[in-house]
Protein backbone atom coordinates (compact mmCIF):
# COMPACT_ATOMS: atom_id res chain seq x y z
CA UNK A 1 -38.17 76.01 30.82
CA UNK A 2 -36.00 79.31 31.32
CA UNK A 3 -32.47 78.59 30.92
CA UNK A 4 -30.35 80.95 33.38
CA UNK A 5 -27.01 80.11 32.23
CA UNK A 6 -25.84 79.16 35.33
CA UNK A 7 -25.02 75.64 33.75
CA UNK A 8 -21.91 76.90 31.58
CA UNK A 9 -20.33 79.21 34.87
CA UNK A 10 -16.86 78.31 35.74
CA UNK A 11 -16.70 75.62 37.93
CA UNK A 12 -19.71 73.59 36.89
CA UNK A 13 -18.20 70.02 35.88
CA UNK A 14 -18.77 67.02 37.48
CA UNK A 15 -16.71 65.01 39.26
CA UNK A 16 -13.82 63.39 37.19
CA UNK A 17 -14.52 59.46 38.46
CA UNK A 18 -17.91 59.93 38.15
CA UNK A 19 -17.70 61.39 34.26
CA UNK A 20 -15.07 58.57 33.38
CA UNK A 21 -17.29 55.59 35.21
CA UNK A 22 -20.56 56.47 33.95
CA UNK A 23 -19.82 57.12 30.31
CA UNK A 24 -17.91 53.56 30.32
CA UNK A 25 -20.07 52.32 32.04
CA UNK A 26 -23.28 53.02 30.95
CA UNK A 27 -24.61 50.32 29.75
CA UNK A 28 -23.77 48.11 32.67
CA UNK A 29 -25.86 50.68 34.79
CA UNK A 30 -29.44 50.24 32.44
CA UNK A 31 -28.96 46.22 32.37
CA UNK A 32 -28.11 46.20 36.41
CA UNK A 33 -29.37 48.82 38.53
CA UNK A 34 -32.99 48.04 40.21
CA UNK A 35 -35.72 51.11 40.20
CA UNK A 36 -36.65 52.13 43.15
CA UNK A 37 -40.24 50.52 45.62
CA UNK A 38 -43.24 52.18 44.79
CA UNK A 39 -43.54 52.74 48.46
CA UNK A 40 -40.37 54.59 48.25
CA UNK A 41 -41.24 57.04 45.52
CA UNK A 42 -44.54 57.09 46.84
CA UNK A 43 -43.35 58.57 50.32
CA UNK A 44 -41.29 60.96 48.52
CA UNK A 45 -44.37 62.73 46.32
CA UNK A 46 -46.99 62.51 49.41
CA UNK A 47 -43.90 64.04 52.05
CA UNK A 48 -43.30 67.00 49.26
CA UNK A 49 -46.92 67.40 48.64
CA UNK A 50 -46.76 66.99 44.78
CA UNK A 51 -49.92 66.69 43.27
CA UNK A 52 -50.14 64.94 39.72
CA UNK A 53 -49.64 68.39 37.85
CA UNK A 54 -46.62 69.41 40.04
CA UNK A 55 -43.36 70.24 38.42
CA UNK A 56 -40.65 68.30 39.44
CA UNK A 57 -36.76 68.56 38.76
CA UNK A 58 -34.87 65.68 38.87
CA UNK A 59 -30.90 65.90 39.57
CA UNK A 60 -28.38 63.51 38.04
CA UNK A 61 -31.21 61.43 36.92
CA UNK A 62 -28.84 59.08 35.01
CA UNK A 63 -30.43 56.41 32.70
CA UNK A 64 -33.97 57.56 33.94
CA UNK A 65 -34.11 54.67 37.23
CA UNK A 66 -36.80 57.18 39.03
CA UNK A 67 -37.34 58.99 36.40
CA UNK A 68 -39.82 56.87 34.60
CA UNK A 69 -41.38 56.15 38.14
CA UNK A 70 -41.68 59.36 38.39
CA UNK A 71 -43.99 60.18 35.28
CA UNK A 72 -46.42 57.61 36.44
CA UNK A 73 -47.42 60.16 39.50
CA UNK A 74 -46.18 63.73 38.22
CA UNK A 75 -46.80 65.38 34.74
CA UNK A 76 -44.11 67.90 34.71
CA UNK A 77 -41.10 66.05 35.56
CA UNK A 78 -37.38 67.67 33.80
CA UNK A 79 -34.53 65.75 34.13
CA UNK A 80 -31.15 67.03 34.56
CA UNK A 81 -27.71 64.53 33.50
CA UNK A 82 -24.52 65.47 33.05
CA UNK A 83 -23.24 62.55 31.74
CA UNK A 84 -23.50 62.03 27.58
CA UNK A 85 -23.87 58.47 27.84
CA UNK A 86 -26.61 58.51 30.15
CA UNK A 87 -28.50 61.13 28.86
CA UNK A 88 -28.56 59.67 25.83
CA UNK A 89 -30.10 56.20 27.35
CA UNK A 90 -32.42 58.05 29.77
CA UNK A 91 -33.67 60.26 26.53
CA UNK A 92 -34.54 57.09 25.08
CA UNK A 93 -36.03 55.16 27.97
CA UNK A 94 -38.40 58.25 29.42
CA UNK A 95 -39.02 60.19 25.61
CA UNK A 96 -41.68 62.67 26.96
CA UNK A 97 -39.21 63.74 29.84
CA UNK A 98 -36.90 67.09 29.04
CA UNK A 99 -33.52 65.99 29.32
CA UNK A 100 -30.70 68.95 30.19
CA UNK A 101 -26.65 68.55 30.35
CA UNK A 102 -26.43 69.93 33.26
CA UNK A 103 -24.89 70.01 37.17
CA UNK A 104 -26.60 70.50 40.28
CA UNK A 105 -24.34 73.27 41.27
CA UNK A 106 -25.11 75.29 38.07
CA UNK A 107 -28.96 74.25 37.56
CA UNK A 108 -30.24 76.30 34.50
CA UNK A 109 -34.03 77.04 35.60
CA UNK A 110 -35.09 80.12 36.55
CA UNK A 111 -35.78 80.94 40.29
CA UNK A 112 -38.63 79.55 42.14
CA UNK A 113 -39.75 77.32 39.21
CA UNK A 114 -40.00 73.98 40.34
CA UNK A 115 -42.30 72.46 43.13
CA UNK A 116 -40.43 69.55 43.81
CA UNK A 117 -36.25 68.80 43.33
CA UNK A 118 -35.45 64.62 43.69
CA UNK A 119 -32.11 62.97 43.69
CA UNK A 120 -31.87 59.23 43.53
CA UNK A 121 -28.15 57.57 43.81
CA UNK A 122 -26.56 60.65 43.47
CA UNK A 123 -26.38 63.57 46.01
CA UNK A 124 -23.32 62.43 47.69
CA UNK A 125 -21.57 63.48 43.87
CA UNK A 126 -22.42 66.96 44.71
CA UNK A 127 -20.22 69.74 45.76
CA UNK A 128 -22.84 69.65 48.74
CA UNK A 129 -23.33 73.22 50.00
CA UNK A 130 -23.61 74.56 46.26
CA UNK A 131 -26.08 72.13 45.59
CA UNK A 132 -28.15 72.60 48.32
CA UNK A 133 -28.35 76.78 47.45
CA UNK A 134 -28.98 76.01 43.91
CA UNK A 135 -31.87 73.57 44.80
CA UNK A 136 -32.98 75.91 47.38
CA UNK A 137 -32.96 78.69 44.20
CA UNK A 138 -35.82 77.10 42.07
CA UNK A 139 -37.77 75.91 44.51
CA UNK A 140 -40.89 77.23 44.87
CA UNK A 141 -41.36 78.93 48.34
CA UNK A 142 -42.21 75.58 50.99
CA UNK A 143 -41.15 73.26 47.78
CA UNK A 144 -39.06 70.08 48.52
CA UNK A 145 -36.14 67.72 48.35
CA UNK A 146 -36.45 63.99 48.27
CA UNK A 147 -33.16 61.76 48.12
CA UNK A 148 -33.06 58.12 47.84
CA UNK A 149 -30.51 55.76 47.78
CA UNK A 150 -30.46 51.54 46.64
CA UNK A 151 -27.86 50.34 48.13
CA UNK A 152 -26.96 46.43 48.77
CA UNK A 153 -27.61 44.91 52.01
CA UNK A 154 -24.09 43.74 53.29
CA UNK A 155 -25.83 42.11 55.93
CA UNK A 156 -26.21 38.93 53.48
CA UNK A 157 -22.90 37.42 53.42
CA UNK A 158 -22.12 37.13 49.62
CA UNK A 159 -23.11 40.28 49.30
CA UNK A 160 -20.88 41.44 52.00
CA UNK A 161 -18.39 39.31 50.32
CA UNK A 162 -18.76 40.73 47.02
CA UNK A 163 -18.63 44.59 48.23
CA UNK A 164 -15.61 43.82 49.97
CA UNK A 165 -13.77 43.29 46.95
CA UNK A 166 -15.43 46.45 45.06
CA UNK A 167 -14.39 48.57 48.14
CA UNK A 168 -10.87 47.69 47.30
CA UNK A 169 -10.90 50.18 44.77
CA UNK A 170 -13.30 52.86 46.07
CA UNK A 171 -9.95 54.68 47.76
CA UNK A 172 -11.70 58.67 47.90
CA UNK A 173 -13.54 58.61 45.60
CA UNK A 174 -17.32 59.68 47.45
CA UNK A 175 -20.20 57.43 49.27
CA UNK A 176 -23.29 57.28 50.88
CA UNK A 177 -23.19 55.55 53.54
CA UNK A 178 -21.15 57.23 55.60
CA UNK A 179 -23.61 60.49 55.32
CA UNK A 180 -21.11 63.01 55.51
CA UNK A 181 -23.23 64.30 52.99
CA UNK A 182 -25.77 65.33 55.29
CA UNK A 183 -23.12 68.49 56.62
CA UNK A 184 -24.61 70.35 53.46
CA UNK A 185 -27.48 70.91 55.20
CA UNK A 186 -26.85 73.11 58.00
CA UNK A 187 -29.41 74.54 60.89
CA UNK A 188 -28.88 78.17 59.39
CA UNK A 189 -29.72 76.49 55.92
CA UNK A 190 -32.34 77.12 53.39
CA UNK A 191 -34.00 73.75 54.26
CA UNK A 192 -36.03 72.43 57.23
CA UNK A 193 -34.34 69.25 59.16
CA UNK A 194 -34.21 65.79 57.02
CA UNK A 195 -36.40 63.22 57.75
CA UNK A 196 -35.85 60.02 56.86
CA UNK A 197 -37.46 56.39 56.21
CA UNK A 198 -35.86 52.85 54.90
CA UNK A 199 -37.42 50.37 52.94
CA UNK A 200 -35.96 47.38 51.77
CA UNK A 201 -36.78 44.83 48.76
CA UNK A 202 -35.24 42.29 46.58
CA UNK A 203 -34.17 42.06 42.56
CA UNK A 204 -34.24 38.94 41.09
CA UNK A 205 -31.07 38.67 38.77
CA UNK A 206 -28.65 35.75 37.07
CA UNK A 207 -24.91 35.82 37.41
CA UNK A 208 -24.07 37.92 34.48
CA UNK A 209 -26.68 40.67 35.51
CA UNK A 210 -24.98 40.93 39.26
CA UNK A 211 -21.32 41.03 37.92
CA UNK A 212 -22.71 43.94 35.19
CA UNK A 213 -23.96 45.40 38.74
CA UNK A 214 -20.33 45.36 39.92
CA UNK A 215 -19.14 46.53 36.22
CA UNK A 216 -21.55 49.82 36.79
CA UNK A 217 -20.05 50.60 40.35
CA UNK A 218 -18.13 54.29 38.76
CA UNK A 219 -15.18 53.38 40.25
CA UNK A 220 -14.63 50.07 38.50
CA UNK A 221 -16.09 51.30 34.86
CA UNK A 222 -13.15 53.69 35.55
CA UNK A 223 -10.41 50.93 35.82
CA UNK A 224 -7.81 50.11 33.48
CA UNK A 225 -9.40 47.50 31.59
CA UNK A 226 -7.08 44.56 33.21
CA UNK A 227 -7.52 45.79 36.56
CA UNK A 228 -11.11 45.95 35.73
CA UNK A 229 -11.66 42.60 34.02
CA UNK A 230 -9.56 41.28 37.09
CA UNK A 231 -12.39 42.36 39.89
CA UNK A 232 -14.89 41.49 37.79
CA UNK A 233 -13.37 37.73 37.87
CA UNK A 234 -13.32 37.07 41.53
CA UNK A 235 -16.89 38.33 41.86
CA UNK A 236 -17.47 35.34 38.90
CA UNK A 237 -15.89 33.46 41.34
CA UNK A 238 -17.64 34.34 44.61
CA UNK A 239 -21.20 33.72 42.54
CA UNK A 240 -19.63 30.25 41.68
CA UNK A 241 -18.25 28.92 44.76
CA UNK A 242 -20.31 30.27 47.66
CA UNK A 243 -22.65 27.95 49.18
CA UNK A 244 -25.59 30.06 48.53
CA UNK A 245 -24.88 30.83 45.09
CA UNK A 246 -23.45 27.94 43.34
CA UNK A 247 -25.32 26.22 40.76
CA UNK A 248 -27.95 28.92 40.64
CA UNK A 249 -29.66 30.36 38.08
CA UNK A 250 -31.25 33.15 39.60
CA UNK A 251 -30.93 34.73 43.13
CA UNK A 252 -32.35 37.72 44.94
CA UNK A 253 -30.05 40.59 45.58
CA UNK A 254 -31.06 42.22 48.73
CA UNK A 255 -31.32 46.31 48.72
CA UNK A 256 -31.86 48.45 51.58
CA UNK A 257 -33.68 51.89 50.15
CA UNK A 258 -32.68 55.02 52.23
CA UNK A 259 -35.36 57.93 51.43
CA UNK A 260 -34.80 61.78 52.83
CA UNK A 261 -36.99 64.81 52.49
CA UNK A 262 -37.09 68.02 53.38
CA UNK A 263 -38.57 71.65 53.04
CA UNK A 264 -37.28 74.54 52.24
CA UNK A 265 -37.66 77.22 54.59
């Protein structure tokens, strides 16, 4: 791996909430968040046309979700975090996997040395235009980008019910599903139009695991700890009144898995 520099230029940090939440809340993240389907991350290496010795550059890979799906189907996968916390669990979850400090907007590879770039749960952190130069930078000529997101189907009313009190506290801080991420990549850009496919599956958790999944939102690791301990209360609540989850050991959370690809010019 050739290491440009470009990862200590001025500018280069991530984003304050996001630094704050996922160092808190690390741990909360590994126990909670689901990997990703196999059909998902399947899509993604057939669409970029990775074959099993490709090398593949993963951005904000966090605790490793995708990453150790993605060593199952690629050899040369390096994973970029710039979050301590999580590198630290993602070093220890994916061990063979090169682990970097790093942003995408300061990616220290040389140019047109990767064959693949993959972002899971994390693009719409980017300073978007940057990220989308730098990604275009070392890519191989015709290389891709695959994004995914997990995020929880709302259309299930206690899940509805328990987003609506996490969105209480989202005020700017950025999103997904709105896709005003997707103005980074521009007609005149160095990538071909996104395509895009949805899949959708279920992760069997008990109480405490979904109300660590709240504790992981960045946002709400980055709470004052009353404030935090507070939300994390009436989602105890919610899981112990509603009629579909009282009593209950175990239930399904519902995830709807957004996948986008694209090619670079």
């Amino acid at each position: 791996m050739t290491d440009t520099g470009r990862g200590d230029r001025p500018g280069a940090a991530v984003d304050d909430v996001a630094a704050r939440g996922y160092e808190a809340g690390g741990d909360d993240y590994e126990r909670s968040r689901p990997g990703y389907p196999d059909a998902a991350v399947d899509l993604v290496v057939q669409e970029l046309a990775l074959p099993r010795e490709s090398r593949v550059l993963e951005l904000a890979a966090g605790t490793g979700k995708l990453t150790r799906m993605l060593v199952r189907r690629v050899t040369g996968v390096i994973a970029v975090e710039p979050v301590p916390a999580m590198r630290r669990r993602l070093a220890g979850a994916v061990p063979s996997v090169p682990v970097v400090g790093a942003v995408a907007e300061a990616i220290p590879l040389a140019d047109d040395s990767v064959d693949g770039v993959v972002v899971a749960t994390a693009f719409h952190w980017f300073r978007g235009e940057e990220a989308v130069e730098e990604i275009a930078r070392v890519l191989r000529p015709r290389g891709g980008l695959g994004l995914l997101w997990n995020n929880p189907a709302r259309s299930t009313s206690w899940v509805a019910d328990i987003w609506s009190v996490v969105d209480e506290h989202r005020g700017d801080t950025p999103g997904n599903l709105d896709q005003t991420w997707r103005t980074s990549f521009r007609e005149d850009g160095p990538f071909q139009a996104l395509q895009e496919q949805a899949f959708a599956h279920e992760v069997e958790m008990a109480p405490d695991d979904l109300v660590a999944r709240v504790a992981s939102v960045s946002f709400i690791a980055a709470l004052p700890g009353t404030e935090r301990a507070d939300v994390l209360e009436r989602v105890r609540t919610i899981i112990t009144t509603h009629p579909e989850l009282a009593g209950r050991p175990t239930f399904a959370l519902p995830y709807r898995t957004s996948v986008f690809w694209c090619r670079r010019r």
